[in-house]
C-alpha atoms as a PDB file:
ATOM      1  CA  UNK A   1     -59.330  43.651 -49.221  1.00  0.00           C
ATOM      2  CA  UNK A   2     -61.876  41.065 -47.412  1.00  0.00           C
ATOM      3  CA  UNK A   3     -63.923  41.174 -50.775  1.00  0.00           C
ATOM      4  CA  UNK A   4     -61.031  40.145 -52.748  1.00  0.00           C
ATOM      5  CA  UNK A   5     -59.732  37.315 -50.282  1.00  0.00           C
ATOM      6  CA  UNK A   6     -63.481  35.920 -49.883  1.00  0.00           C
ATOM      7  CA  UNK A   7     -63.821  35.854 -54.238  1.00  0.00           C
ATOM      8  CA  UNK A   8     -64.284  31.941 -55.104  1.00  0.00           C
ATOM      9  CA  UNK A   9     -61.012  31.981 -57.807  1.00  0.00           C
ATOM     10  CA  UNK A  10     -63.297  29.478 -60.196  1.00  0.00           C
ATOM     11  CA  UNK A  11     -65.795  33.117 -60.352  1.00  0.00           C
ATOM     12  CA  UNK A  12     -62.918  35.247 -60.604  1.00  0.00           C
ATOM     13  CA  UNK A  13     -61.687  33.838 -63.212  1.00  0.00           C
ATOM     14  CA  UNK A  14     -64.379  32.412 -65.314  1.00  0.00           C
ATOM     15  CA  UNK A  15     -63.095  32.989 -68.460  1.00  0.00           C
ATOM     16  CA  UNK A  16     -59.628  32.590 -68.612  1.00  0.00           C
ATOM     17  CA  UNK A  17     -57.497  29.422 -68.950  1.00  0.00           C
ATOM     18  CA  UNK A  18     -57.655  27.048 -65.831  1.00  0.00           C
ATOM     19  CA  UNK A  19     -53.942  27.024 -65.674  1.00  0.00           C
ATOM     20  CA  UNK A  20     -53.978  30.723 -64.233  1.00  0.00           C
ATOM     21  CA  UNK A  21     -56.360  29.647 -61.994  1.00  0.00           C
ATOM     22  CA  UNK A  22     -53.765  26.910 -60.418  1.00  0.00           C
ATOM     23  CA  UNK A  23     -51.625  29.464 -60.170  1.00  0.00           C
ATOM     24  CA  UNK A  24     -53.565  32.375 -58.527  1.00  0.00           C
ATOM     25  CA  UNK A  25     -55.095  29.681 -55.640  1.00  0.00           C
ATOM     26  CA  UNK A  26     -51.085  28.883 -55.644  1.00  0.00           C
ATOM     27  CA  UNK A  27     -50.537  32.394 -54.880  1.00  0.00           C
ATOM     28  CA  UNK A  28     -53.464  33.121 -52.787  1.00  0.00           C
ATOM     29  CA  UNK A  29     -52.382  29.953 -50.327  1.00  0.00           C
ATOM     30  CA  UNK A  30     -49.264  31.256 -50.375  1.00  0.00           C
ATOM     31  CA  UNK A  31     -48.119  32.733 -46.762  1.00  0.00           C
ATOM     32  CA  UNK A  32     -46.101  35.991 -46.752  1.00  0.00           C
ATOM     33  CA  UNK A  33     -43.090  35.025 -45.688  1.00  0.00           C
ATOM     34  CA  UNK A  34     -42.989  31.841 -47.761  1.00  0.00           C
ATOM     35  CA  UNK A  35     -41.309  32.339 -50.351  1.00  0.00           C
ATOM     36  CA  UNK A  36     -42.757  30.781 -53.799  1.00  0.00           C
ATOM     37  CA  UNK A  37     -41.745  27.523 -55.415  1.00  0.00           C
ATOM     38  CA  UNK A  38     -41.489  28.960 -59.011  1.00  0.00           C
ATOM     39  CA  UNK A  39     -41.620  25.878 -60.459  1.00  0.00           C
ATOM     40  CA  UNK A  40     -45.159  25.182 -59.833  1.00  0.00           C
ATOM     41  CA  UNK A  41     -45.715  28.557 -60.921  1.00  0.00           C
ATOM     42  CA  UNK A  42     -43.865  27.989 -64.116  1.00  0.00           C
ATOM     43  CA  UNK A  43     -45.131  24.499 -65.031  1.00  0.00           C
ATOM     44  CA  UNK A  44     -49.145  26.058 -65.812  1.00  0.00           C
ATOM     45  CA  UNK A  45     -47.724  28.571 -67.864  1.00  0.00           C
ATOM     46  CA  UNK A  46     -45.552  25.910 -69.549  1.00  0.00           C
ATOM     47  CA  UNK A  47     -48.462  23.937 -70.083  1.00  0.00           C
ATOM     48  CA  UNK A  48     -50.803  26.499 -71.532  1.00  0.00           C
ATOM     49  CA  UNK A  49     -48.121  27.854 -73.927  1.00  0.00           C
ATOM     50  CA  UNK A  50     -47.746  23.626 -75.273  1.00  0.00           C
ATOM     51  CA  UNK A  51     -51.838  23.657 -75.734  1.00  0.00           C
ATOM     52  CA  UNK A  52     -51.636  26.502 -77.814  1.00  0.00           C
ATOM     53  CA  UNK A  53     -49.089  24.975 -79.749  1.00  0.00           C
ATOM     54  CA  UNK A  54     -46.534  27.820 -79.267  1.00  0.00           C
ATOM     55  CA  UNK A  55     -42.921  27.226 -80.642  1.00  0.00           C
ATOM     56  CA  UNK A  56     -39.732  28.300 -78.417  1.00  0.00           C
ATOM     57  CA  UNK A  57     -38.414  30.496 -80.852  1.00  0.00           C
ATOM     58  CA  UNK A  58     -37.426  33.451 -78.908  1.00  0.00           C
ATOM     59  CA  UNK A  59     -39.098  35.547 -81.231  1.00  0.00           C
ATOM     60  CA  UNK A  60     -41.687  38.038 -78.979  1.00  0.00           C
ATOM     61  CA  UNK A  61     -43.785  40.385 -79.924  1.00  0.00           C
ATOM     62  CA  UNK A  62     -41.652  43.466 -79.101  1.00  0.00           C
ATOM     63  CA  UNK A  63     -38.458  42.546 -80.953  1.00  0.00           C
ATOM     64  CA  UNK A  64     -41.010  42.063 -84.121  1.00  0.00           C
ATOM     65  CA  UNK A  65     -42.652  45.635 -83.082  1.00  0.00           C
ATOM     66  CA  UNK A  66     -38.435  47.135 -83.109  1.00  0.00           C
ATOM     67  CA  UNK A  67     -37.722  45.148 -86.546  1.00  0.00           C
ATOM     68  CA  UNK A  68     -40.824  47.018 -88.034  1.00  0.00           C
ATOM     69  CA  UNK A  69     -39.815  50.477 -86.643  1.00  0.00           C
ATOM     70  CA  UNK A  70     -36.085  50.251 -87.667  1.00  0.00           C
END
């Protein structure tokens, strides 16, 4: 457990987007009985998914998956 708290989050996570890291120091800053603000832990995600230039279509990868299989 002290090996994971002590992990610099910039090492961790070296190689994926910087908007998970936001939101795992978010997380790891976060006490226990706090309860999370899920808008800041929305937000990253929101802006990662506009980078990639993702639409809003509700369309996910498991209703394609069930449209295949039917």
């Amino acid at each position: 457990m002290e090996c994971k708290k002590s992990c610099i989050i910039q090492v961790l996570c070296a190689n994926i987007p910087e908007e998970l890291q936001i939101i795992l120091q978010y997380i790891r800053n976060l006490k226990f009985e706090k309860e999370p603000d899920y808008e800041i832990l929305r937000n990253p995600l929101k802006e990662l998914f506009y980078k990639h230039n993702y639409k809003y279509d509700l369309i996910f990868d498991w209703s394609i998956r069930n449209e295949i299989k039917d």
